[in-house]
C-alpha atoms as a PDB file:
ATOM      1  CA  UNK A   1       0.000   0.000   0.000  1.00  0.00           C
ATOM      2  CA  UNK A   2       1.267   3.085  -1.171  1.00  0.00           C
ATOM      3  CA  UNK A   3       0.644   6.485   1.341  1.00  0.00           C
ATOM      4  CA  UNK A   4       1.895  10.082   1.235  1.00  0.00           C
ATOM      5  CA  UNK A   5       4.715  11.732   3.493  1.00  0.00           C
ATOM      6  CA  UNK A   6       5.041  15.403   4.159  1.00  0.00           C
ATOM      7  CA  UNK A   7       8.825  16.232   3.951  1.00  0.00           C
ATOM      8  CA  UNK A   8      10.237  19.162   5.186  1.00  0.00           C
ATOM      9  CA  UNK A   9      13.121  20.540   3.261  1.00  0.00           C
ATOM     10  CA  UNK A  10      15.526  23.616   3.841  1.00  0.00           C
ATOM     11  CA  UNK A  11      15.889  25.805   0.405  1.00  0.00           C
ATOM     12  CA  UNK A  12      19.146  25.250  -0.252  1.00  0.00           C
ATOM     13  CA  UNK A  13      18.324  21.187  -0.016  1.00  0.00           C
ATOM     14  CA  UNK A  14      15.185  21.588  -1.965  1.00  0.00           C
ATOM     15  CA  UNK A  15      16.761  23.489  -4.504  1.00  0.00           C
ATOM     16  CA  UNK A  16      19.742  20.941  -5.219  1.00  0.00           C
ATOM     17  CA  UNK A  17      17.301  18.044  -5.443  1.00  0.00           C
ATOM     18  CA  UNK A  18      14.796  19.917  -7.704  1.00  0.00           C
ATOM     19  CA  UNK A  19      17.815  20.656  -9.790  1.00  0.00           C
ATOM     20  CA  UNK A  20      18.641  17.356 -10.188  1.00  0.00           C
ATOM     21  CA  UNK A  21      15.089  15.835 -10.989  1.00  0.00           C
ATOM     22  CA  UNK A  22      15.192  18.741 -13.298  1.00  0.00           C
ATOM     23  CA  UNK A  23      18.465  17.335 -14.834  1.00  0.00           C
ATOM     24  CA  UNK A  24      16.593  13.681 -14.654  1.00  0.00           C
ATOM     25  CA  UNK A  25      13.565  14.510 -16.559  1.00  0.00           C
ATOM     26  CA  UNK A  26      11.733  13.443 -13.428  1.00  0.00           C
ATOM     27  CA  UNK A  27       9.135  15.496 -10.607  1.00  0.00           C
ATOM     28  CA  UNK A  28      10.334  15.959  -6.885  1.00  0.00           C
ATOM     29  CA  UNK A  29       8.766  13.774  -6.036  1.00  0.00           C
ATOM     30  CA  UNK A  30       9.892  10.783  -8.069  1.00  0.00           C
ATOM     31  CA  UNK A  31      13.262  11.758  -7.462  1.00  0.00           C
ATOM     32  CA  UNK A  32      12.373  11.500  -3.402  1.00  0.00           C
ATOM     33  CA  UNK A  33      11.004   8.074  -4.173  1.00  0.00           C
ATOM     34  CA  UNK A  34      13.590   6.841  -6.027  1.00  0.00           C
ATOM     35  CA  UNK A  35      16.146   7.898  -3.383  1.00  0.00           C
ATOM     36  CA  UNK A  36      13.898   6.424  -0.489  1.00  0.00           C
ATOM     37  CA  UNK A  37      13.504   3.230  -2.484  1.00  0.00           C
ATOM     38  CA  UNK A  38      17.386   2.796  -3.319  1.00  0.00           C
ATOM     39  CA  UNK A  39      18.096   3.625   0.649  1.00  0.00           C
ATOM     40  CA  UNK A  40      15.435   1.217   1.819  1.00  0.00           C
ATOM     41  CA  UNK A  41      17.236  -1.550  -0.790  1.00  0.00           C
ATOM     42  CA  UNK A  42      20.582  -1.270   0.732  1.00  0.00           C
ATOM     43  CA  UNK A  43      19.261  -0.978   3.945  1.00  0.00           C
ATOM     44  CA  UNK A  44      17.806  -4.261   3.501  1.00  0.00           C
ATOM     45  CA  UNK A  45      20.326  -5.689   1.773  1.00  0.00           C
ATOM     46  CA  UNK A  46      23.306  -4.693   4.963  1.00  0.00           C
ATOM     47  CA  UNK A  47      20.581  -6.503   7.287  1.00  0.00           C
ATOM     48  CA  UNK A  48      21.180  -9.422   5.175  1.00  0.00           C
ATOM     49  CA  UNK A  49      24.658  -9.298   5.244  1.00  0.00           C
ATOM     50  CA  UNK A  50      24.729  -8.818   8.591  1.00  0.00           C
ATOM     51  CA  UNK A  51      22.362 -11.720   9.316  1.00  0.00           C
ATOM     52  CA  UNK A  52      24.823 -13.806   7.024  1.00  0.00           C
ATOM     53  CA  UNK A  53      27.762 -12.689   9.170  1.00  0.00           C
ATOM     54  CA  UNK A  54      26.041 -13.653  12.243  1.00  0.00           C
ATOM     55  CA  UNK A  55      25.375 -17.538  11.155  1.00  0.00           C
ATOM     56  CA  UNK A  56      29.335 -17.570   9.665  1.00  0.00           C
ATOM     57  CA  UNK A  57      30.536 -16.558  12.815  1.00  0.00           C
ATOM     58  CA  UNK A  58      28.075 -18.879  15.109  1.00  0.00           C
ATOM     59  CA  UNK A  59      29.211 -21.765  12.655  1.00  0.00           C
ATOM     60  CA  UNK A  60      32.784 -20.592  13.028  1.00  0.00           C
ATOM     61  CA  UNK A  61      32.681 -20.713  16.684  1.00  0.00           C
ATOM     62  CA  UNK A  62      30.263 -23.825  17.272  1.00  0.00           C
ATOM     63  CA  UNK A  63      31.537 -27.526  16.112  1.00  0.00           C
ATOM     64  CA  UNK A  64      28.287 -28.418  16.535  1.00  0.00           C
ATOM     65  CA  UNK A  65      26.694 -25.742  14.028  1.00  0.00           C
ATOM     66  CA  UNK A  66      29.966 -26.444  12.056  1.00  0.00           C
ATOM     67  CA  UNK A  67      29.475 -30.722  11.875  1.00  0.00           C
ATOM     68  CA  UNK A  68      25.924 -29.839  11.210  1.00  0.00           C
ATOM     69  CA  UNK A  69      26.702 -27.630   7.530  1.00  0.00           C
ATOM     70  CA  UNK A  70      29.466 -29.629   6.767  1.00  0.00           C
ATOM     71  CA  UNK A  71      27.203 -32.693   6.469  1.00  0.00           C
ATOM     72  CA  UNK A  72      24.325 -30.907   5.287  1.00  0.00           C
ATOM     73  CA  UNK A  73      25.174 -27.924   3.688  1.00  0.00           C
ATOM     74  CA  UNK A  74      27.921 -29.549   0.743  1.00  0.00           C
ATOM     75  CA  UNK A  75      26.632 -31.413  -1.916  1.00  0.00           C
ATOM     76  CA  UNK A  76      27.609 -34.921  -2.600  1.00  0.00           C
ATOM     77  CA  UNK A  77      27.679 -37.077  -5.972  1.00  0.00           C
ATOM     78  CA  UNK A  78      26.494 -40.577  -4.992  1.00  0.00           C
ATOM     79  CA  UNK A  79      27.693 -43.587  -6.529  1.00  0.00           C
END
């Protein structure tokens, strides 16, 4: 679902950004969204990373977790 924000913006701010939606062929506002939408992206994607770090260093510190995706976690060819 898609709602409106009010954003407050100093001139100087407003008037770099409306500059470069300007240069972009593009409203304000789809140059806000864009920027929201590619900060929300990599915020997501660090999250992952992080998440990923997390379980490396867990396995890394735990045989247990370690035994466990070295038997299940590398493929095998049987026969």
């Amino acid at each position: 679902m898609i709602a409106p924000i009010s954003v407050r913006l100093d001139a100087p701010t407003r008037k770099i950004l409306e500059d470069e939606a300007k240069i972009m062929g593009v409203g304000l506002g789809r140059l806000l969204r864009q920027i929201a939408e590619a900060r929300a992206r990599d915020l997501k994607r660090k999250r992952i990373r992080e998440a990923s770090a997390a379980v490396g260093r867990l396995v890394a510190s735990n045989p247990d977790a370690a035994a466990f995706y070295e038997d299940w976690g590398t493929p095998r060819a049987e026969g």
